[in-house]
C-alpha atoms as a PDB file:
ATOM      1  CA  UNK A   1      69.826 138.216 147.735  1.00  0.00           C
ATOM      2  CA  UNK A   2      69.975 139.680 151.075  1.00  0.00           C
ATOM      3  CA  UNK A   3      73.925 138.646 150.936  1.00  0.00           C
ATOM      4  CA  UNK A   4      74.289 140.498 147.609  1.00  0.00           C
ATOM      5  CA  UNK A   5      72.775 143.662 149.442  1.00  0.00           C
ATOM      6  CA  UNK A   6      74.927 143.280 152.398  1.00  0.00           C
ATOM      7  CA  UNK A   7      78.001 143.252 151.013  1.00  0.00           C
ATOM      8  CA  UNK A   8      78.017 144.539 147.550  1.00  0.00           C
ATOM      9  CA  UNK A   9      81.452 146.169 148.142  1.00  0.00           C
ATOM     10  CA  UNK A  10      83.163 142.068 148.141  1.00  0.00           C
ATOM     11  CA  UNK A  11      81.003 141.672 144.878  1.00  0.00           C
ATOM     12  CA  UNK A  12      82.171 144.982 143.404  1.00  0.00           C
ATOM     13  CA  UNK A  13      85.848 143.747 144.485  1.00  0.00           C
ATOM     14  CA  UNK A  14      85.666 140.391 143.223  1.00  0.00           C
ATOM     15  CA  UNK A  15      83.627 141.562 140.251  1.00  0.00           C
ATOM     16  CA  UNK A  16      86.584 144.251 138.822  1.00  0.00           C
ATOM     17  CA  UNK A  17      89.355 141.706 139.658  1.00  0.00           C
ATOM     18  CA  UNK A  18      87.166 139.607 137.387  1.00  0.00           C
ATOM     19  CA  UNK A  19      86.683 141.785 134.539  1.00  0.00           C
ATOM     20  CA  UNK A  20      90.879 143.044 134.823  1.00  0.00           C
ATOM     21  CA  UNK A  21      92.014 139.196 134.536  1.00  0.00           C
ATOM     22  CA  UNK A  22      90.220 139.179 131.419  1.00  0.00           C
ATOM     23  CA  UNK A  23      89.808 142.205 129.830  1.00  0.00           C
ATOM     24  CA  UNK A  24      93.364 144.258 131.465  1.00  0.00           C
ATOM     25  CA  UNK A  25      95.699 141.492 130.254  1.00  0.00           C
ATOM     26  CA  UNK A  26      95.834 141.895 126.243  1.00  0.00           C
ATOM     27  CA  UNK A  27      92.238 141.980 126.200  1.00  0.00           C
ATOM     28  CA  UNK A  28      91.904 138.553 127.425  1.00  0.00           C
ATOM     29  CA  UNK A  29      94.583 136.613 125.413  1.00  0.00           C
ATOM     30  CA  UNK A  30      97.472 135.180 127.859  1.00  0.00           C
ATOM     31  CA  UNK A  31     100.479 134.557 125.897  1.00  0.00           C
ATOM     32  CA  UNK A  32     100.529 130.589 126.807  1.00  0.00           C
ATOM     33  CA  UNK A  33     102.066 127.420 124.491  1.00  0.00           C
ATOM     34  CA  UNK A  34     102.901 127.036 121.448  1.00  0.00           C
ATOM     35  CA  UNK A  35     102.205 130.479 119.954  1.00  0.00           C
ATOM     36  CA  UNK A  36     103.881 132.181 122.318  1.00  0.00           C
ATOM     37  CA  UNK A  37     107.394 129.827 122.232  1.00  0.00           C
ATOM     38  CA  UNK A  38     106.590 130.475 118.283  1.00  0.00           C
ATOM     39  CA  UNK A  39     106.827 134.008 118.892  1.00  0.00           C
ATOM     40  CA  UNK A  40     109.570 134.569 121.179  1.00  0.00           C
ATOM     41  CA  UNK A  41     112.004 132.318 119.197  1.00  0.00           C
ATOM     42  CA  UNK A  42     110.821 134.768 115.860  1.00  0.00           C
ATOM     43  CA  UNK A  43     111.887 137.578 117.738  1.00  0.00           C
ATOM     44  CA  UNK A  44     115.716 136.113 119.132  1.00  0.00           C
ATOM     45  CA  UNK A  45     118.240 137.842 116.899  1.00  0.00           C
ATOM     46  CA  UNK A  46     121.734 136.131 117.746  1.00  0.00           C
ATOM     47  CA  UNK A  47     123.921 138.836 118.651  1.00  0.00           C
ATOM     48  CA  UNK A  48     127.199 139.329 116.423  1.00  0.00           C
ATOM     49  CA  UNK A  49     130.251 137.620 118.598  1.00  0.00           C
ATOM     50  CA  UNK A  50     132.401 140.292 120.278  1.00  0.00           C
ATOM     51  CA  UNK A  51     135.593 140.674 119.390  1.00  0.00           C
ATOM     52  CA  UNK A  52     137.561 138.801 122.023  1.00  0.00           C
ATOM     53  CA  UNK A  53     140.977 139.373 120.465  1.00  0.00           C
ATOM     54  CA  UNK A  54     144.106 141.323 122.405  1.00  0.00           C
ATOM     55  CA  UNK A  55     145.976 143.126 120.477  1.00  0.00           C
ATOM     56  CA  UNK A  56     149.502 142.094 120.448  1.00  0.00           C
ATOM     57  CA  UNK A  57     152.624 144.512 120.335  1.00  0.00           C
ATOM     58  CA  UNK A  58     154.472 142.223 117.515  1.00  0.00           C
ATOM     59  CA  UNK A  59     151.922 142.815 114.964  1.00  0.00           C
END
């Protein structure tokens, strides 16, 4: 207890880095396996393909 006392600024410290892992980071939900993959691949839109052709003076 006499620790605690001593050096209550390391417990404060270690105490709010904590409470940020799991409260500051989408209020404790890490985006991690299979709902996340599930997520990202909902969210890919394939691009439409550029057009790549050169316009040619004989048409």
């Amino acid at each position: 207890m006499e620790w605690i006392i001593e050096n209550w600024i390391l417990v404060l410290v270690i105490g709010g880095m904590a409470a940020m892992h799991l409260f500051g980071h989408g209020h404790g939900r890490h985006k991690h396996g299979k709902a996340a993959k599930r997520q990202t691949a909902q969210k890919k839109v394939p691009d439409a393909p550029a057009d790549t052709r050169v316009p040619s003076e004989d048409a």
